[in-house]
N, C-alpha and C. Protein backbone atom coordinates (compact mmCIF):
# COMPACT_ATOMS: atom_id res chain seq x y z
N UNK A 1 -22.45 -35.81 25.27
CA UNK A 1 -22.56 -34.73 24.31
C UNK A 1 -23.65 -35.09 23.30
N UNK A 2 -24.57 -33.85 23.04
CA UNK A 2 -25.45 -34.19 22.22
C UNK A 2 -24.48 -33.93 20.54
N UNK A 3 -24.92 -34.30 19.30
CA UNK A 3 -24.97 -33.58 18.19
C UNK A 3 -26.10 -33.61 17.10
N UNK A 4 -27.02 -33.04 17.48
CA UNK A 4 -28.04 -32.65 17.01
C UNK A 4 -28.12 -32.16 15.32
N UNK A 5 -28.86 -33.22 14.63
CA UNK A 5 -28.26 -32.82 12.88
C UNK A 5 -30.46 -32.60 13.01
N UNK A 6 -30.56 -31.23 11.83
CA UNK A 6 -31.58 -30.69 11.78
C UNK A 6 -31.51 -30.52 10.15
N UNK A 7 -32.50 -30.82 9.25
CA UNK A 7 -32.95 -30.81 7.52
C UNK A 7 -33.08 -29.59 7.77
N UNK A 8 -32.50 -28.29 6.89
CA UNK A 8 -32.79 -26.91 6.78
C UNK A 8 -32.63 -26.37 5.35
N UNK A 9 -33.36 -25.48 5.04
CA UNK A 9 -33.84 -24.84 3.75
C UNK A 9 -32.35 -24.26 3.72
N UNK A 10 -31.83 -23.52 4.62
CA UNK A 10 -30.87 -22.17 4.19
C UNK A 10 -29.51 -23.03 4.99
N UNK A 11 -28.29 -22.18 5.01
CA UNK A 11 -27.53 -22.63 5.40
C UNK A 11 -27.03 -21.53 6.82
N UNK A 12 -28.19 -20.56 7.31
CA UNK A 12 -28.23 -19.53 8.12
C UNK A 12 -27.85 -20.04 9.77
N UNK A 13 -27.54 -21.14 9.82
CA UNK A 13 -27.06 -21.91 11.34
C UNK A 13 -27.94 -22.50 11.73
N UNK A 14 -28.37 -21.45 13.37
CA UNK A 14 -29.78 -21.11 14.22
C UNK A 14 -30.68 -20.72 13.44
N UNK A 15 -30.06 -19.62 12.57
CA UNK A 15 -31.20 -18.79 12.20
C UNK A 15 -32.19 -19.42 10.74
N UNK A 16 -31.85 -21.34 10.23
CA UNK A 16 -32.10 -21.42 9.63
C UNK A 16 -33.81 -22.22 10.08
N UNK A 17 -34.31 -22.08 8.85
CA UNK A 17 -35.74 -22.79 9.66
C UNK A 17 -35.51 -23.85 9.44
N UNK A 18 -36.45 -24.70 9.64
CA UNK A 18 -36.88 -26.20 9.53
C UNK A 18 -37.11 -26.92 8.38
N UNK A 19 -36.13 -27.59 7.49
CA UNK A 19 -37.03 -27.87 6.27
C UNK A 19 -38.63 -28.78 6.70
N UNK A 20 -39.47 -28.72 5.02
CA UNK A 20 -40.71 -29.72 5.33
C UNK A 20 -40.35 -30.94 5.65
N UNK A 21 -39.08 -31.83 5.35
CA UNK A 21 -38.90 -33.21 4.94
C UNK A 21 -37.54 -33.31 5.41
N UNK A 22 -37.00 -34.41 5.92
CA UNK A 22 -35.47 -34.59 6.01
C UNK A 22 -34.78 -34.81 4.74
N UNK A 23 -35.49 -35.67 4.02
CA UNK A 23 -35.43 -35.61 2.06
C UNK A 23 -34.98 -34.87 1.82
N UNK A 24 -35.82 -34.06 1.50
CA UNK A 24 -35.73 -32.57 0.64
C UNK A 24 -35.08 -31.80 1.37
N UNK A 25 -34.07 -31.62 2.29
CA UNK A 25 -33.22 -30.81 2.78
C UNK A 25 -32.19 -30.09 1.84
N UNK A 26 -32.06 -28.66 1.91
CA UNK A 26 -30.99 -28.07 0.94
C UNK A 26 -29.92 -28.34 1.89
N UNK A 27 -29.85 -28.16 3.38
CA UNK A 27 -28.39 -28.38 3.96
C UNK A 27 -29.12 -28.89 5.16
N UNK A 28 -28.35 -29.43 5.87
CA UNK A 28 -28.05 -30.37 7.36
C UNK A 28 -27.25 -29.44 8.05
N UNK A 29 -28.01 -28.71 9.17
CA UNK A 29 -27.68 -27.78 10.17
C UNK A 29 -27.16 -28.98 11.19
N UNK A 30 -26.17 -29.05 12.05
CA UNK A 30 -25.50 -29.64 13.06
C UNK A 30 -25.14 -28.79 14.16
N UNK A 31 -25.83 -29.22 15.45
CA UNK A 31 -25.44 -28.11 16.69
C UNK A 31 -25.22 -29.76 17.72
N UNK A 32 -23.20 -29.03 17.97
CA UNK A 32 -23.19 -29.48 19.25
C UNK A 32 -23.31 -29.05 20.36
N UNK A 33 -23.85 -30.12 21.38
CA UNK A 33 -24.13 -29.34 22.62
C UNK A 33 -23.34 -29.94 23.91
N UNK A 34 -22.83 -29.77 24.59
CA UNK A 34 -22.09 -29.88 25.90
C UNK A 34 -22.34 -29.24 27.00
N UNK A 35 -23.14 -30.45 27.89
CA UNK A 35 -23.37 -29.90 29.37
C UNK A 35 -24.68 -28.53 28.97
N UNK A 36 -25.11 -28.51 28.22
CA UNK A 36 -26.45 -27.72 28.10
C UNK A 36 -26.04 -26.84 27.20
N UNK A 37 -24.96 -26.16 26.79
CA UNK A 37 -24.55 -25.38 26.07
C UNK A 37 -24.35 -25.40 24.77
N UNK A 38 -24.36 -25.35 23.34
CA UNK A 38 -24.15 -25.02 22.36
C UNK A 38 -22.92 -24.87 22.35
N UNK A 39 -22.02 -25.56 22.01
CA UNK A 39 -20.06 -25.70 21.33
C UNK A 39 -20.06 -25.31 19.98
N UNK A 40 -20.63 -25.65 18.70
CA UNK A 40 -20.68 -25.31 17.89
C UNK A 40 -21.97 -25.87 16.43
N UNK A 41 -21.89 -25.35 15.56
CA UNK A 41 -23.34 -24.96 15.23
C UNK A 41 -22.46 -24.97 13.34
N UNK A 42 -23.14 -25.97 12.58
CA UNK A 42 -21.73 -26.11 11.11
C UNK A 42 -23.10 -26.17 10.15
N UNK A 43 -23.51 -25.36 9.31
CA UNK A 43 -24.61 -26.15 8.26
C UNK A 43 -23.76 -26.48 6.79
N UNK A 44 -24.30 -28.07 6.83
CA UNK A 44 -23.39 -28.47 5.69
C UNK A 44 -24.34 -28.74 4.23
N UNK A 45 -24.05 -28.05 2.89
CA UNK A 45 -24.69 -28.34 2.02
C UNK A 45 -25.13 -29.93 1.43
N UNK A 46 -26.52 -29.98 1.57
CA UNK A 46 -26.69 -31.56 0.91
C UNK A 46 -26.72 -31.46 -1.07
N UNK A 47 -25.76 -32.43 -1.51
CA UNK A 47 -25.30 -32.13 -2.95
C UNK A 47 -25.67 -33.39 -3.22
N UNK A 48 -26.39 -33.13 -4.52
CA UNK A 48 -26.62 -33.91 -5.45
C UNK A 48 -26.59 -35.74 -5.14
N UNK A 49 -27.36 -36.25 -4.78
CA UNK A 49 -27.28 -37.42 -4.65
C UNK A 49 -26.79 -38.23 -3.38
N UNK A 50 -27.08 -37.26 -2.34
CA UNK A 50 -26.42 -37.07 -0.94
C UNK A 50 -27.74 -37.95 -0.76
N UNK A 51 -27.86 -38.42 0.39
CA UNK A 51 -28.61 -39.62 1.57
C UNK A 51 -28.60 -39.02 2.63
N UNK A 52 -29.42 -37.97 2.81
CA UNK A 52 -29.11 -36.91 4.35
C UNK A 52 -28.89 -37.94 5.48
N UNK A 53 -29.88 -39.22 5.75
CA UNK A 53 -29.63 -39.74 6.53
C UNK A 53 -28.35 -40.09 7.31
N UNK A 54 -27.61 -40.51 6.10
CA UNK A 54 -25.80 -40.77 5.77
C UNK A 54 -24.66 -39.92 5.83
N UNK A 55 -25.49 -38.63 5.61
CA UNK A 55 -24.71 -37.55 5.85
C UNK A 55 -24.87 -37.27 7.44
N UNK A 56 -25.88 -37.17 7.46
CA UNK A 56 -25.92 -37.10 9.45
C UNK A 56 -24.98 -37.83 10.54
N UNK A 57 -24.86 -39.43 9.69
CA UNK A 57 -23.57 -40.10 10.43
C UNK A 57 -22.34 -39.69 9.90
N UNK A 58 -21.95 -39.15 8.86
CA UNK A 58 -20.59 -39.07 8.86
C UNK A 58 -20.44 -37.78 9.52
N UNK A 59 -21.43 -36.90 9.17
CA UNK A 59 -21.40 -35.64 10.35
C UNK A 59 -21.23 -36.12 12.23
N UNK A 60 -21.54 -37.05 12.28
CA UNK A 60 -21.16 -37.62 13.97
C UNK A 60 -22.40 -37.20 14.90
N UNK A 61 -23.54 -36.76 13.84
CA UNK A 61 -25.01 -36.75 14.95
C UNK A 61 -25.45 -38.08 15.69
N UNK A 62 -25.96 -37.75 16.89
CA UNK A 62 -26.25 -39.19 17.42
C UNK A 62 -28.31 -38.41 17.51
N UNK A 63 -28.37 -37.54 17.12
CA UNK A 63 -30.21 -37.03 17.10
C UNK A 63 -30.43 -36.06 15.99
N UNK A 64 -31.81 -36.51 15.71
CA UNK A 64 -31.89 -36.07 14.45
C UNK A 64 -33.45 -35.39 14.81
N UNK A 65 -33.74 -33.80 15.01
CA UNK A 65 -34.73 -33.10 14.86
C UNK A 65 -35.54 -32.81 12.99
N UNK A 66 -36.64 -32.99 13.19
CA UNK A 66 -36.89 -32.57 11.84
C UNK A 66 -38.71 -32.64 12.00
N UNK A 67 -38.88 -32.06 10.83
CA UNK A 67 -40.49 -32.15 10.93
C UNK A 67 -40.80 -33.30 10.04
N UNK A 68 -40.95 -34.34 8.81
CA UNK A 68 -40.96 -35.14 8.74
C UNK A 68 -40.42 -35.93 7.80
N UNK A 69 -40.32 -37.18 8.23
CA UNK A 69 -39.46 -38.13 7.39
C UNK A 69 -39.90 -39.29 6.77
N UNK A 70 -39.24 -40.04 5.67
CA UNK A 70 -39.78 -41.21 5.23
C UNK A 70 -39.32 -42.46 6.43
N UNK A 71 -40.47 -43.57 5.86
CA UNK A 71 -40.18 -44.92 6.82
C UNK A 71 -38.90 -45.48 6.57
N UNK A 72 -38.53 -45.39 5.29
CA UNK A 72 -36.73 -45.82 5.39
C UNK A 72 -35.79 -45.09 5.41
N UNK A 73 -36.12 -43.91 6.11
CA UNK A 73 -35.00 -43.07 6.34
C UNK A 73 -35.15 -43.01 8.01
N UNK A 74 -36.56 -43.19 8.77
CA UNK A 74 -36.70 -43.63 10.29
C UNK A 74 -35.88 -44.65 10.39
N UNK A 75 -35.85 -45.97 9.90
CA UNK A 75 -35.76 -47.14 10.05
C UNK A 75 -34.25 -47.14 9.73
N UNK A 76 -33.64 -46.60 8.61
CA UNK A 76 -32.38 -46.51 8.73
C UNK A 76 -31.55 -45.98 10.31
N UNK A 77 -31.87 -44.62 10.23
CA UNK A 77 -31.54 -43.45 11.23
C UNK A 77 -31.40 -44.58 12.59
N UNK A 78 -32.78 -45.04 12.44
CA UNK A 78 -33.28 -46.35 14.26
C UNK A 78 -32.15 -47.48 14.15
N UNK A 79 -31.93 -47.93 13.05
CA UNK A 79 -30.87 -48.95 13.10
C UNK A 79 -29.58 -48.86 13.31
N UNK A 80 -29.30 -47.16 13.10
CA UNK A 80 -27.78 -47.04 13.94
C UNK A 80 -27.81 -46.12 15.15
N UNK A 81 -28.71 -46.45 15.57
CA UNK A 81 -28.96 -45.75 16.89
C UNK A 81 -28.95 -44.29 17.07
N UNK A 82 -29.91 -43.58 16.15
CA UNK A 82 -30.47 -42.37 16.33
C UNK A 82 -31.44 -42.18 17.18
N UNK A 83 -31.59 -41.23 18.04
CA UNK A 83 -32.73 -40.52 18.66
C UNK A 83 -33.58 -39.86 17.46
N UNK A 84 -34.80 -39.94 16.93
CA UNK A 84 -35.32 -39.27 16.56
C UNK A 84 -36.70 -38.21 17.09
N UNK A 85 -36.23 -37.18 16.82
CA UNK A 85 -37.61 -36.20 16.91
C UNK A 85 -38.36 -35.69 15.57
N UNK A 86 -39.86 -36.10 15.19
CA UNK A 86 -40.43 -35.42 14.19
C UNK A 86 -41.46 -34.74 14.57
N UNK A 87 -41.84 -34.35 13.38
CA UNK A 87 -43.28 -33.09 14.03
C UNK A 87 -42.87 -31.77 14.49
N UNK A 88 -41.30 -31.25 13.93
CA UNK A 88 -41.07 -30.12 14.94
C UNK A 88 -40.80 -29.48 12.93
N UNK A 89 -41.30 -27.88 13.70
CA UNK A 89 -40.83 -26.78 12.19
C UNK A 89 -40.39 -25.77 13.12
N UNK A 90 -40.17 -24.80 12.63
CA UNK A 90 -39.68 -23.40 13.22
C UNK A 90 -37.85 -22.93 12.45
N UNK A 91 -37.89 -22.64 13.52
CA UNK A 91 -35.79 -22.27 13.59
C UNK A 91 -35.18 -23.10 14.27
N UNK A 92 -33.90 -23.42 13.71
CA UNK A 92 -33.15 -24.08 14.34
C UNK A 92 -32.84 -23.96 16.09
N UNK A 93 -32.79 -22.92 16.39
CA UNK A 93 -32.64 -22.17 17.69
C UNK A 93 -34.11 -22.85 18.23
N UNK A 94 -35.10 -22.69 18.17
CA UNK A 94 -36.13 -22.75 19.02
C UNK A 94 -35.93 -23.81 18.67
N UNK A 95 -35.76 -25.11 17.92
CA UNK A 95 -36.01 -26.34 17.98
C UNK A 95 -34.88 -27.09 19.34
N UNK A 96 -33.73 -26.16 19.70
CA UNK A 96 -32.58 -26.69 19.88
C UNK A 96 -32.94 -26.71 21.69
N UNK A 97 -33.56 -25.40 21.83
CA UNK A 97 -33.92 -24.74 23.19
C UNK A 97 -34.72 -25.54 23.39
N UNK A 98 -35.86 -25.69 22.82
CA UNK A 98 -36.73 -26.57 23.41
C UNK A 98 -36.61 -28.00 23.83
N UNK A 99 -35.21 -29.05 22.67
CA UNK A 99 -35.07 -30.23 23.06
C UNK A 99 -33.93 -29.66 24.21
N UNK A 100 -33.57 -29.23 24.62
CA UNK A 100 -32.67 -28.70 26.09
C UNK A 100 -33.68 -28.57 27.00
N UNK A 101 -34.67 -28.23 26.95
CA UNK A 101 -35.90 -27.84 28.06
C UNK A 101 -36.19 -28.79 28.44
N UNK A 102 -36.43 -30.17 27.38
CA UNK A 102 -37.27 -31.01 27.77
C UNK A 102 -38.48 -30.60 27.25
N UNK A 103 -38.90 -30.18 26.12
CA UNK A 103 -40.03 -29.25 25.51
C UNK A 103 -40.32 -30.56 24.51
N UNK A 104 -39.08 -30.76 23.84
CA UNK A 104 -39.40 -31.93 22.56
C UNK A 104 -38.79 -33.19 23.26
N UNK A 105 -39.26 -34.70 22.92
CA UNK A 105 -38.50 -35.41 23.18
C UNK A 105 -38.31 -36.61 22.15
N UNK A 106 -37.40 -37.10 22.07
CA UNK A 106 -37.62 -38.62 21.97
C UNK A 106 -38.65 -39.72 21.98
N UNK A 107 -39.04 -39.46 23.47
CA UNK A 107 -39.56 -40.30 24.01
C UNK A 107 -41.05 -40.03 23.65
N UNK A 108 -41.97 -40.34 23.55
CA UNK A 108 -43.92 -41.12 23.46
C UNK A 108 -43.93 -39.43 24.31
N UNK A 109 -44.70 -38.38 23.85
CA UNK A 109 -45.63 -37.65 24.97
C UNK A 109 -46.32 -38.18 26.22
N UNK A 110 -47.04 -39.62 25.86
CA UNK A 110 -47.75 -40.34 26.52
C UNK A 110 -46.52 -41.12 28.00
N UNK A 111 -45.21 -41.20 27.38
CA UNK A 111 -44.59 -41.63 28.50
C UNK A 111 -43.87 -40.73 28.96
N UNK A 112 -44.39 -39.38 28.87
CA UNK A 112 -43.27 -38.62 29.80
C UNK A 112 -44.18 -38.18 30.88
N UNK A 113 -43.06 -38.03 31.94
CA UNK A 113 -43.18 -37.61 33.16
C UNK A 113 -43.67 -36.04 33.59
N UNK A 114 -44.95 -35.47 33.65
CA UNK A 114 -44.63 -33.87 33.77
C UNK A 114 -44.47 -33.23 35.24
């Protein structure tokens, strides 16, 4: 099972976009996924003095989509064994579809297979 935690401006689900920063996130959109499907989809407000990073683990994400992040919030995230994806903006939905496609990955562009 994936659980995919995404930095978002609004608290609109799917329909929220991408924040600029995992930082500066107003809420942490969370979509689980099972067997390719979407189970459920929770955006939780980040308050005052919150550590999104930290919030992502107690939320139970094991991947973290976002467009970009600081080096000690990578380096945290990498040390408890997050997947990270950066460089991605849009909606939550198209970010979600696309890491299901195989569109975004994890992994180096340079080491994937096309």
């Amino acid at each position: 099972m994936w659980v995919i935690a995404l930095p978002t401006g609004t608290g609109e689900g799917l329909d929220s976009r991408i924040a600029p920063t995992l930082e500066g996130a107003k809420y942490l959109t969370v979509v689980k996924v099972r067997d390719g499907e979407v189970t459920e989809v929770q955006s939780v407000l980040v308050k005052a003095g919150d550590h999104v990073p930290s919030l992502a683990r107690r939320l139970g994400a094991n991947v973290v989509i976002c467009n970009e992040l600081s080096g000690e919030s990578r380096a945290y995230l990498a040390v408890l064994g997050f997947d990270i994806i950066s460089g991605v903006s849009g909606l939550v939905r198209d970010a979600v579809n696309a890491f299901l496609e195989g569109k975004i990955s994890f992994v180096p562009e340079e080491f994937r297979r096309g």
